[in-house]
C-alpha atoms as a PDB file:
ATOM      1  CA  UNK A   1       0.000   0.000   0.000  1.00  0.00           C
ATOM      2  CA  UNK A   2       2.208   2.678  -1.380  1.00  0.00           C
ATOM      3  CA  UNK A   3       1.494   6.140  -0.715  1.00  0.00           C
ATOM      4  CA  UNK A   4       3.432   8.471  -3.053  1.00  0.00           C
ATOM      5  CA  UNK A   5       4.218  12.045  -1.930  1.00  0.00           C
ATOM      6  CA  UNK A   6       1.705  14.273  -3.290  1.00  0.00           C
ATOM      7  CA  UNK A   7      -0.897  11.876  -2.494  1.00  0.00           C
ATOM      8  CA  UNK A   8       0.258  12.255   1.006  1.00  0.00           C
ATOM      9  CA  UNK A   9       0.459  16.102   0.731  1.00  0.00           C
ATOM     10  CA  UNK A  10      -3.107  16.350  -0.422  1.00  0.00           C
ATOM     11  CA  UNK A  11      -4.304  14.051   2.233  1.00  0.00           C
ATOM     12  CA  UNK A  12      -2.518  15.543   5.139  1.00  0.00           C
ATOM     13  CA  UNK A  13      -3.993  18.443   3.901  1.00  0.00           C
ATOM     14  CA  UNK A  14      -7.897  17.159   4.011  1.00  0.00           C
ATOM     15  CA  UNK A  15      -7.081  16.225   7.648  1.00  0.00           C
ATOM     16  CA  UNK A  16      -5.322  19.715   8.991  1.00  0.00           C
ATOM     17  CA  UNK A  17      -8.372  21.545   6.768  1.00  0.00           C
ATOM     18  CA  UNK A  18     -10.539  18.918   8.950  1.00  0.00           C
ATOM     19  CA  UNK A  19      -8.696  20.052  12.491  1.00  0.00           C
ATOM     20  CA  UNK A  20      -8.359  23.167  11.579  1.00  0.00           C
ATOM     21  CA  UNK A  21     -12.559  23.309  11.345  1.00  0.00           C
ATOM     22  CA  UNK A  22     -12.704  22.758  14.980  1.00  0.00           C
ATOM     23  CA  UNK A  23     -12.103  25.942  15.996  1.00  0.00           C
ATOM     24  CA  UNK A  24     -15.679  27.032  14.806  1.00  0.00           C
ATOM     25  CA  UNK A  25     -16.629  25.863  18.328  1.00  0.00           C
ATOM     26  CA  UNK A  26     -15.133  27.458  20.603  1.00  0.00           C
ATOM     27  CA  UNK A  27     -16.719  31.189  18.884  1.00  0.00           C
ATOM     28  CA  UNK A  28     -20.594  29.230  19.155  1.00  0.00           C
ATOM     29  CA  UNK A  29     -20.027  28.131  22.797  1.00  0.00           C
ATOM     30  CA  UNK A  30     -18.782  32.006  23.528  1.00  0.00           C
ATOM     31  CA  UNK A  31     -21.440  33.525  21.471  1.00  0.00           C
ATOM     32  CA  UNK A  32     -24.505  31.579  23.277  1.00  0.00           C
ATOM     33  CA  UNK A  33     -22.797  32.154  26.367  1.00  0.00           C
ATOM     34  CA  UNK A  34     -22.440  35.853  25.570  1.00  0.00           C
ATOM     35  CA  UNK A  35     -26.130  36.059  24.381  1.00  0.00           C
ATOM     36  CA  UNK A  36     -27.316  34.167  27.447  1.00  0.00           C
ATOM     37  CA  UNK A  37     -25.775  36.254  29.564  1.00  0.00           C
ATOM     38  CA  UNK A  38     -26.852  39.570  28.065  1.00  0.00           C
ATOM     39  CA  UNK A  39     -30.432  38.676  27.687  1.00  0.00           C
ATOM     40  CA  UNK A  40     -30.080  37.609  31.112  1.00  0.00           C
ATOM     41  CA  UNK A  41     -28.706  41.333  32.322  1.00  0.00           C
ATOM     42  CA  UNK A  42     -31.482  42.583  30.185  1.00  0.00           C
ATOM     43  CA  UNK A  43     -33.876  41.184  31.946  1.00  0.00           C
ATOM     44  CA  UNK A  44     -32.563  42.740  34.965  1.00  0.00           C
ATOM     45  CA  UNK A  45     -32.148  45.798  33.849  1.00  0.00           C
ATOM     46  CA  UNK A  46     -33.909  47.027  31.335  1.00  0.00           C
ATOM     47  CA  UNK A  47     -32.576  50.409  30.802  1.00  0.00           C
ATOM     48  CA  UNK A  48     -29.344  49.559  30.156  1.00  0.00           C
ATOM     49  CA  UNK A  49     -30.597  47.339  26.957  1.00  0.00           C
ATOM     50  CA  UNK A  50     -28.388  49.412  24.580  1.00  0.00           C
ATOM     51  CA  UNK A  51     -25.540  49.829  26.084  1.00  0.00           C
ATOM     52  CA  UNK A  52     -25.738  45.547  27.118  1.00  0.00           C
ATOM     53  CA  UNK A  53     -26.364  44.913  23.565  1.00  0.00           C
ATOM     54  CA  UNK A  54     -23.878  47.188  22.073  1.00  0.00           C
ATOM     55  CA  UNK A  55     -20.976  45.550  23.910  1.00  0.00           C
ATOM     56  CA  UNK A  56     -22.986  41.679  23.947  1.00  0.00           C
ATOM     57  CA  UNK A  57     -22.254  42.461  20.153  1.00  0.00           C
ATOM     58  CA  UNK A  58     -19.017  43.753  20.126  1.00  0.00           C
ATOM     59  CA  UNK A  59     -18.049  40.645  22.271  1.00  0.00           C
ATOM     60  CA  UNK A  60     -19.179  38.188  19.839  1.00  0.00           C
ATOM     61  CA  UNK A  61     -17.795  40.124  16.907  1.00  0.00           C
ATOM     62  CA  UNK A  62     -14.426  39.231  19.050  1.00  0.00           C
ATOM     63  CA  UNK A  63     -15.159  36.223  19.220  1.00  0.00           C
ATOM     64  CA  UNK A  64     -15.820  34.873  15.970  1.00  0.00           C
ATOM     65  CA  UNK A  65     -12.704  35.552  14.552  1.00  0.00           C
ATOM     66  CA  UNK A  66     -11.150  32.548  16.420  1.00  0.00           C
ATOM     67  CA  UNK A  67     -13.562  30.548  13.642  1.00  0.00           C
ATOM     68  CA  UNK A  68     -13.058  32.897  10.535  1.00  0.00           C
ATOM     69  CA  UNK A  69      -9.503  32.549  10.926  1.00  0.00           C
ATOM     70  CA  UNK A  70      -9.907  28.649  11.115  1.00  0.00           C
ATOM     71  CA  UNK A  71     -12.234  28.651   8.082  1.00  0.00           C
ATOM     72  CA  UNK A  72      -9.553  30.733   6.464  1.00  0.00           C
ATOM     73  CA  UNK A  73      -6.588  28.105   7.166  1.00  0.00           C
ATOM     74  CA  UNK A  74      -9.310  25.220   5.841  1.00  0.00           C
ATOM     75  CA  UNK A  75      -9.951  26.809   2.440  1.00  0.00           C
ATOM     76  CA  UNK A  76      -6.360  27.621   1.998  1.00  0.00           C
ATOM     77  CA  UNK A  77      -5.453  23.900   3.189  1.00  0.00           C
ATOM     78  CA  UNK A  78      -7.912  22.601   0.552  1.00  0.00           C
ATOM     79  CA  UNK A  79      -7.682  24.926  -2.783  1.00  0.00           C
ATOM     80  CA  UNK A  80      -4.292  26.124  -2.823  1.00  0.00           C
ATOM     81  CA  UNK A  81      -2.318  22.883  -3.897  1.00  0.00           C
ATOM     82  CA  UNK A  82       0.482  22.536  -1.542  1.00  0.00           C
ATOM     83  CA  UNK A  83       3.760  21.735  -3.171  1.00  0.00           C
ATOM     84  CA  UNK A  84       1.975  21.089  -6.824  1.00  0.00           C
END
């Protein structure tokens, strides 16, 4: 069962573009965390809804690019042919 090189390249590659995927859940634990919690101080105080949402939001915003970044590193892993 012979693997040749580029074979093993491109299939290494599948697998980090696989792992690298992963990381989109850490940012949708935070973010329903985050969105708990602020509807949460909402509900305590309701006169403070804009200013909790406005930094709920900006939170989030944080947040997600832990996954954007690991979507990034999974489309370069899988469209630009390493080493081809």
């Amino acid at each position: 069962m012979g693997i040749s090189g580029q074979d093993l390249i491109y299939a290494c590659s599948a697998i980090g573009a696989g792992l690298a995927m992963i990381a989109g859940i850490g940012p949708g634990v935070g973010q329903g965390i985050a969105a708990g919690h602020g509807a949460s101080a909402v509900g305590r105080n309701p006169g403070a809804k804009g200013d909790i949402t406005t930094t709920m939001l900006l939170g989030q915003a944080v947040a997600e690019t832990t996954g954007l970044y690991g979507l990034v590193v999974a489309f370069i892993l899988m469209f630009v042919k390493p080493f081809s």
